[in-house]
N, C-alpha and C. Protein backbone atom coordinates (compact mmCIF):
# COMPACT_ATOMS: atom_id res chain seq x y z
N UNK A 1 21.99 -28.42 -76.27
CA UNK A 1 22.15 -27.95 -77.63
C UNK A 1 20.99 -27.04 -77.99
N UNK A 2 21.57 -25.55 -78.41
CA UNK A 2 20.10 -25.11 -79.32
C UNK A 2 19.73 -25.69 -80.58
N UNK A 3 18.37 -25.55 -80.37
CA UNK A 3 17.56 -25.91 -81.40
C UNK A 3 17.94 -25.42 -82.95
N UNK A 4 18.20 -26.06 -84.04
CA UNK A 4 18.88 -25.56 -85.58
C UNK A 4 18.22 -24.23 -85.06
N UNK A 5 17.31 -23.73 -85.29
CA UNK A 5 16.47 -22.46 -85.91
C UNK A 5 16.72 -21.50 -84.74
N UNK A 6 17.35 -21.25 -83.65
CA UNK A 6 17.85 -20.88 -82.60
C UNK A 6 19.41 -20.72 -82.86
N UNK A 7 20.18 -20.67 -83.31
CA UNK A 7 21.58 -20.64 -84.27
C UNK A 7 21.99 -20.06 -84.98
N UNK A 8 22.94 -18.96 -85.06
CA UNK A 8 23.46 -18.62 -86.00
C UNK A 8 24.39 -19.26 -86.91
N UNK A 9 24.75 -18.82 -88.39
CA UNK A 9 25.28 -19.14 -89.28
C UNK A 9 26.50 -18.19 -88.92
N UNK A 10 27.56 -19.08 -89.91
CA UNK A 10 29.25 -17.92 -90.08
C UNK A 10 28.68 -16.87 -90.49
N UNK A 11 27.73 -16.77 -91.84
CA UNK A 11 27.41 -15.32 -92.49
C UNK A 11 26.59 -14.16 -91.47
N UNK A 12 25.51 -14.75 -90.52
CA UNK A 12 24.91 -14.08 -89.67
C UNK A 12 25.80 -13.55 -88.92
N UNK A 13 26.64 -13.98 -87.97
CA UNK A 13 27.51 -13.71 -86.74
C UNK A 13 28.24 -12.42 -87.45
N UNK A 14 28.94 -12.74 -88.77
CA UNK A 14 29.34 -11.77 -89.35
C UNK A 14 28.42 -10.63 -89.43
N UNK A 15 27.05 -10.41 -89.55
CA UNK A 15 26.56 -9.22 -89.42
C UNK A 15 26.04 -9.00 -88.44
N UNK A 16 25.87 -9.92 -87.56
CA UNK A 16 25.63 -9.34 -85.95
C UNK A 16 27.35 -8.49 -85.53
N UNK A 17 28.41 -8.86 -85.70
CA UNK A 17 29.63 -7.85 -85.44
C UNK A 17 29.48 -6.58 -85.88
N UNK A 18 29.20 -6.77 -87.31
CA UNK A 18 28.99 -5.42 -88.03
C UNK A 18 28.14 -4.69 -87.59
N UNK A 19 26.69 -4.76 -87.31
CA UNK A 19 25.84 -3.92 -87.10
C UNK A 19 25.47 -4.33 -85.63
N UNK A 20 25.57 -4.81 -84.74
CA UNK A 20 25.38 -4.99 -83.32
C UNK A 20 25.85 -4.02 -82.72
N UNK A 21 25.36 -4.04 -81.27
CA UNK A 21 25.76 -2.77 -79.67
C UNK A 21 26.50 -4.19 -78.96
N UNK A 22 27.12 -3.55 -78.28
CA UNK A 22 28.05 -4.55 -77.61
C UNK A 22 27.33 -4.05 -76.16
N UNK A 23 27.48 -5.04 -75.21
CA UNK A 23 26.66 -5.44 -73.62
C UNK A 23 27.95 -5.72 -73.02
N UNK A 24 28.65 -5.33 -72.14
CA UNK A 24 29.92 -5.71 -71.11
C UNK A 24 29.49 -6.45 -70.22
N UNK A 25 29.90 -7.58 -69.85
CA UNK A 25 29.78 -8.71 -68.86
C UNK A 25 30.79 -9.02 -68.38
N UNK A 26 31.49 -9.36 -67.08
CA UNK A 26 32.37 -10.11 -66.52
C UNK A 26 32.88 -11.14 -67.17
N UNK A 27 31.70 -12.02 -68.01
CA UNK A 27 32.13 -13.31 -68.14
C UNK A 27 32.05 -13.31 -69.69
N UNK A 28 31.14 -12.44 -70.40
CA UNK A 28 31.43 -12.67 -71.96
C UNK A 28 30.98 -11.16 -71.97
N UNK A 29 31.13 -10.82 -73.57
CA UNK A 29 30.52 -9.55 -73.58
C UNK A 29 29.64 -10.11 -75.21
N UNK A 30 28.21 -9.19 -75.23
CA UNK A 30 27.08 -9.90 -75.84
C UNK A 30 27.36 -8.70 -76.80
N UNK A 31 26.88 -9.27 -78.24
CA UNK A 31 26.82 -8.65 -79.74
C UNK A 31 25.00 -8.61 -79.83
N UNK A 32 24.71 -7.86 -79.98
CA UNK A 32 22.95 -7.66 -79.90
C UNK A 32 22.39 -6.63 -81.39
N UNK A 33 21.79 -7.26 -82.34
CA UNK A 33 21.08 -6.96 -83.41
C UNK A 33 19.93 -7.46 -83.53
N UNK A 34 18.96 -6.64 -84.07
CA UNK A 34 17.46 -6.91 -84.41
C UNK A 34 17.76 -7.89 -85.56
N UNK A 35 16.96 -8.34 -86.37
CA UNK A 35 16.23 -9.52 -87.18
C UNK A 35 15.24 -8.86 -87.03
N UNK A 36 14.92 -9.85 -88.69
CA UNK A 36 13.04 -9.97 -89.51
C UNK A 36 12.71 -10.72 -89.36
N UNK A 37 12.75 -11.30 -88.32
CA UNK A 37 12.39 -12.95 -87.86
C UNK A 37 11.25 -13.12 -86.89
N UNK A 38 10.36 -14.56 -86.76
CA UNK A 38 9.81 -14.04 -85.65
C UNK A 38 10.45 -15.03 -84.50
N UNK A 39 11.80 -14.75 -84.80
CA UNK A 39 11.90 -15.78 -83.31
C UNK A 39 13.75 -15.09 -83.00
N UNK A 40 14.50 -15.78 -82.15
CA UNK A 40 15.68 -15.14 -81.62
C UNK A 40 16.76 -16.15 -81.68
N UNK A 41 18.21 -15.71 -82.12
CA UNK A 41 19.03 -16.80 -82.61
C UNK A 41 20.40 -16.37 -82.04
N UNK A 42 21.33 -17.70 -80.95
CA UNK A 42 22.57 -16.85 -80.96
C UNK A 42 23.49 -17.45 -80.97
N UNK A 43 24.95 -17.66 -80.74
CA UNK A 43 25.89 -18.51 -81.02
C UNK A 43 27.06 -17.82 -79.52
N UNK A 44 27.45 -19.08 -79.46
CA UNK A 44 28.45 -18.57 -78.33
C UNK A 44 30.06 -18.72 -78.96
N UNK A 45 30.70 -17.57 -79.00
CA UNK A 45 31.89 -17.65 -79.30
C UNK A 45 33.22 -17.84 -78.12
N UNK A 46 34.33 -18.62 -78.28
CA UNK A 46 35.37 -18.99 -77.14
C UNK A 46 36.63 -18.73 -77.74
N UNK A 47 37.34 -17.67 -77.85
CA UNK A 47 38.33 -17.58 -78.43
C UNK A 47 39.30 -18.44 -78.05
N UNK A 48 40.57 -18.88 -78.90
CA UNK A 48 41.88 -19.87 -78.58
C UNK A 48 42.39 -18.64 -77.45
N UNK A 49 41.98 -17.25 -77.49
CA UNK A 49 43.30 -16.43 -76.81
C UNK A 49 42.42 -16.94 -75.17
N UNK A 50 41.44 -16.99 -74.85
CA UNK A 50 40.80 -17.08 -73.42
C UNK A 50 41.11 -18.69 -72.77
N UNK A 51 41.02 -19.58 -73.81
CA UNK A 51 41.00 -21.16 -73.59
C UNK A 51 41.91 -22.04 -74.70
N UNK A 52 42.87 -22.12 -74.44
CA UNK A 52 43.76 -23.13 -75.71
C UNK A 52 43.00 -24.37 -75.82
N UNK A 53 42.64 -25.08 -74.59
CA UNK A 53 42.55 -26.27 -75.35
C UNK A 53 41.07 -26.45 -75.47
N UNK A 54 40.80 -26.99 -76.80
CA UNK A 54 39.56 -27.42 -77.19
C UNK A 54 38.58 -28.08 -76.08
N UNK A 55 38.90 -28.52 -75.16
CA UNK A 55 38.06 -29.26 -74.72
C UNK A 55 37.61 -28.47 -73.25
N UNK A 56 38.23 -27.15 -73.31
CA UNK A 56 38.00 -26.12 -72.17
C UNK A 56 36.71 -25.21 -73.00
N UNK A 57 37.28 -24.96 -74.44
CA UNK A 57 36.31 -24.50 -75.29
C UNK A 57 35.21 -24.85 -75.61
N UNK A 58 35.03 -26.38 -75.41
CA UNK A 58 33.94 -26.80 -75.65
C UNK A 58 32.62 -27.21 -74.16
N UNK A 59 33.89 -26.83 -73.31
CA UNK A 59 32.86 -27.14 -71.80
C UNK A 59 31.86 -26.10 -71.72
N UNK A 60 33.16 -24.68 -71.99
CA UNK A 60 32.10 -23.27 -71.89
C UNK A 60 31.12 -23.15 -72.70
N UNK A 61 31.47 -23.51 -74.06
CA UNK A 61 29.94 -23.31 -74.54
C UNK A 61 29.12 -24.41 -74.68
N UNK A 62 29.23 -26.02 -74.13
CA UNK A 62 28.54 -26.61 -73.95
C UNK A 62 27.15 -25.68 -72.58
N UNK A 63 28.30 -25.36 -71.59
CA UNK A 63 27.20 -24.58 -70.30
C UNK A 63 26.48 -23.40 -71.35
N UNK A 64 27.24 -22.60 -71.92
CA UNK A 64 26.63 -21.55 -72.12
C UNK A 64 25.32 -21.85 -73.23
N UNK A 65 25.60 -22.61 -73.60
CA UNK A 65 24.62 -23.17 -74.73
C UNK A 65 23.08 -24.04 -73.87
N UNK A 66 23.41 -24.41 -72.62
CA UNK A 66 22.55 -25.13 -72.13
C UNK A 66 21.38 -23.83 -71.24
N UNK A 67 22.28 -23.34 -70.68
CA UNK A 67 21.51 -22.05 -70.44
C UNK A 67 21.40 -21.21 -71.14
N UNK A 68 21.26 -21.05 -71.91
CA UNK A 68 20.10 -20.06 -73.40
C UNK A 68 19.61 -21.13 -73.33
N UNK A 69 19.57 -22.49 -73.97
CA UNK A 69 18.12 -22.93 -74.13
C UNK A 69 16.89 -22.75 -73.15
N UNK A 70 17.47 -23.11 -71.92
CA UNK A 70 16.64 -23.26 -71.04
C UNK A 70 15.81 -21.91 -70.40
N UNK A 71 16.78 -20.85 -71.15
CA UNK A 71 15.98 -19.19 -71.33
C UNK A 71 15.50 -18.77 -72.23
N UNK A 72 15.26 -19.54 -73.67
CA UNK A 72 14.80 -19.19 -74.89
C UNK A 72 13.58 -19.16 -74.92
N UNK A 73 12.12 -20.01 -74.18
CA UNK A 73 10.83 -19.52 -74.30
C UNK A 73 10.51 -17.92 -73.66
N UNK A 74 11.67 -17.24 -72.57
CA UNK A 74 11.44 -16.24 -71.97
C UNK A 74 11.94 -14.66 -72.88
N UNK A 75 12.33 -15.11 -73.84
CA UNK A 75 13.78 -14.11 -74.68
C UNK A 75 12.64 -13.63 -75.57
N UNK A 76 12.77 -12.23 -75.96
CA UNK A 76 11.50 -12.20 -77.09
C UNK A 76 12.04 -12.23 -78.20
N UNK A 77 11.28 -12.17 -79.71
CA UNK A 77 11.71 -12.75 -80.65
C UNK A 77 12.00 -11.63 -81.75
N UNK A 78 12.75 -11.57 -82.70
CA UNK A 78 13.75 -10.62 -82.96
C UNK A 78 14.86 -10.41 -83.13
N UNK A 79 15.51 -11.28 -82.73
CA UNK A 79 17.13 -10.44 -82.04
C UNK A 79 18.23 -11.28 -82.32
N UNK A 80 19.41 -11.18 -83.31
CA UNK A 80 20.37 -12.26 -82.97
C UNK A 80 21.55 -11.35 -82.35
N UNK A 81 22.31 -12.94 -81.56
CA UNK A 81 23.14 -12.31 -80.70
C UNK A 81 24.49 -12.94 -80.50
N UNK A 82 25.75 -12.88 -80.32
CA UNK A 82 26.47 -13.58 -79.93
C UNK A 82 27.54 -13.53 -78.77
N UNK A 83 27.42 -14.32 -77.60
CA UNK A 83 27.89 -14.15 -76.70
C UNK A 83 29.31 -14.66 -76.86
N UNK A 84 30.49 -13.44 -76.60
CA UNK A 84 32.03 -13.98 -76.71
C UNK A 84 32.72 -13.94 -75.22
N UNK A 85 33.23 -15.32 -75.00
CA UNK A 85 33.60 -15.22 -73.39
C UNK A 85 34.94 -14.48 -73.52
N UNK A 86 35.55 -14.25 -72.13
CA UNK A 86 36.56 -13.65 -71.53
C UNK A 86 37.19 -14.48 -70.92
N UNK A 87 38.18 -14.35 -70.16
CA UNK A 87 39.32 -15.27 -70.18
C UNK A 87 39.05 -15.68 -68.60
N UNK A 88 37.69 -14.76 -67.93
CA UNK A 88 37.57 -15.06 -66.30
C UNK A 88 36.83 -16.37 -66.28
N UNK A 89 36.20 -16.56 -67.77
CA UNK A 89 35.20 -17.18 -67.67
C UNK A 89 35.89 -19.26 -67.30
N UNK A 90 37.22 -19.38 -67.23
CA UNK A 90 37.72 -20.15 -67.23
C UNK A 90 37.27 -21.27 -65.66
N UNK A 91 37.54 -20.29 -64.76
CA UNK A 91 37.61 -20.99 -63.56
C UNK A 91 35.74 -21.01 -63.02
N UNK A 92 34.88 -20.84 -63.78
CA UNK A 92 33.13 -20.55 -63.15
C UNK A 92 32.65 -21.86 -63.50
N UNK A 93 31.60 -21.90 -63.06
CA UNK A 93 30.48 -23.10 -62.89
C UNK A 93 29.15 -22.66 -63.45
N UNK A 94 28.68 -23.90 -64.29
CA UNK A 94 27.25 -23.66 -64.43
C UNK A 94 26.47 -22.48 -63.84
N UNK A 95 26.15 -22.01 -62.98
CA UNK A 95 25.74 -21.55 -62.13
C UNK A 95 26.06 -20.07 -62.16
N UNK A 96 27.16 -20.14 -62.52
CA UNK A 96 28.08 -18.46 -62.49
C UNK A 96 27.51 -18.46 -63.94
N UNK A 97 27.56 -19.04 -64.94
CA UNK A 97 27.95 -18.85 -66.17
C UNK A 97 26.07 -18.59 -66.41
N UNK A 98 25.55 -19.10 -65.73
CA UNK A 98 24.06 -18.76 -65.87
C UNK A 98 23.72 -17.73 -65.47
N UNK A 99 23.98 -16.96 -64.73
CA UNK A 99 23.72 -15.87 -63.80
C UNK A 99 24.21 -14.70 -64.67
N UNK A 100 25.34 -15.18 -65.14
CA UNK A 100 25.92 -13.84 -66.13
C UNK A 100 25.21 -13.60 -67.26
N UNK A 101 24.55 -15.06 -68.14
CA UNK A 101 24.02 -14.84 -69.11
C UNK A 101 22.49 -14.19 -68.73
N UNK A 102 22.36 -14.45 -67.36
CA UNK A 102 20.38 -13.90 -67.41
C UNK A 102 21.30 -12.09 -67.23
N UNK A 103 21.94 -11.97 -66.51
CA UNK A 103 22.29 -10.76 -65.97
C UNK A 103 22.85 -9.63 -68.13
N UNK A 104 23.43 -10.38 -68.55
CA UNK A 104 23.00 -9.69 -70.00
C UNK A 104 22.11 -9.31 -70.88
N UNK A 105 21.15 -10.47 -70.80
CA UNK A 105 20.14 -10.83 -71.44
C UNK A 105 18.95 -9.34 -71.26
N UNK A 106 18.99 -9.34 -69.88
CA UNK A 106 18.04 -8.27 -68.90
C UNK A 106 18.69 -7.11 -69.28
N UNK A 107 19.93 -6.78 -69.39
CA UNK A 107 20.87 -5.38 -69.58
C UNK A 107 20.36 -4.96 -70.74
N UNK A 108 20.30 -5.81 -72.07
CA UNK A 108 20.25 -5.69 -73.89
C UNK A 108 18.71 -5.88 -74.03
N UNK A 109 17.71 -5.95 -72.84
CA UNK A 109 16.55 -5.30 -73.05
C UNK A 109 15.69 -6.60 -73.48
N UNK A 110 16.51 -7.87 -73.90
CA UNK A 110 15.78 -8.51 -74.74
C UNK A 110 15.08 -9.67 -73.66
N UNK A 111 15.09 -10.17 -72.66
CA UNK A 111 14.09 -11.02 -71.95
C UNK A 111 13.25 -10.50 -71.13
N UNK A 112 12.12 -11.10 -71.63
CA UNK A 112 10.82 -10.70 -70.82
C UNK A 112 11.31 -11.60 -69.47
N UNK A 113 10.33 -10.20 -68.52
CA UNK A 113 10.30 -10.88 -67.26
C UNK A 113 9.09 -11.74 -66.72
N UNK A 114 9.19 -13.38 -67.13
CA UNK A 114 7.98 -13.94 -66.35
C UNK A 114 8.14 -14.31 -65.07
């Protein structure tokens, strides 16, 4: 789980769509906006059209949610974002689903490399 203050709100996500650059990924494609913040916040979206049943919806962004945390001391601070999966993202593993998110993250400029 991210941390509350690591999270977007319904009203945020709504202006990360509006004013965000979109990042193309295989497995999701990333919504990327600056913030006056000093830290970085994002939400993973799973549409019903990629995964009907809830509990497919909730696997993916259980993973996808576990890896951002575990990349959030490396991410610099600034930036909210929201990652929306694709319908490939059905049949991947931890592992895939991690790889895609560092492989965005690095594209949209926003993780430092330690």
């Amino acid at each position: 789980m991210l941390p509350k203050e690591n999270r977007l709100s319904k009203k945020e996500i709504r202006q990360v769509f509006k004013r965000g650059k979109v990042i193309y990924g295989d497995l999701f494609l990333l919504k990327v906006c600056l913030n006056s913040l000093n830290l970085s916040r994002f939400s993973i979206i799973v549409p019903k059209k990629v995964a009907k049943k809830a509990t497919q919806r909730n696997r993916i962004k259980r993973l996808a949610r576990e890896s951002l945390r575990k990349k959030l001391p490396k991410i610099k601070p600034g930036f909210d974002g929201a990652f929306i999966a694709t319908s490939k993202i059905l049949e991947k593993d931890y592992w895939e689903i991690d790889e895609e998110i560092e492989k965005l993250l690095n594209k949209a400029g926003i993780k430092t490399r330690l």
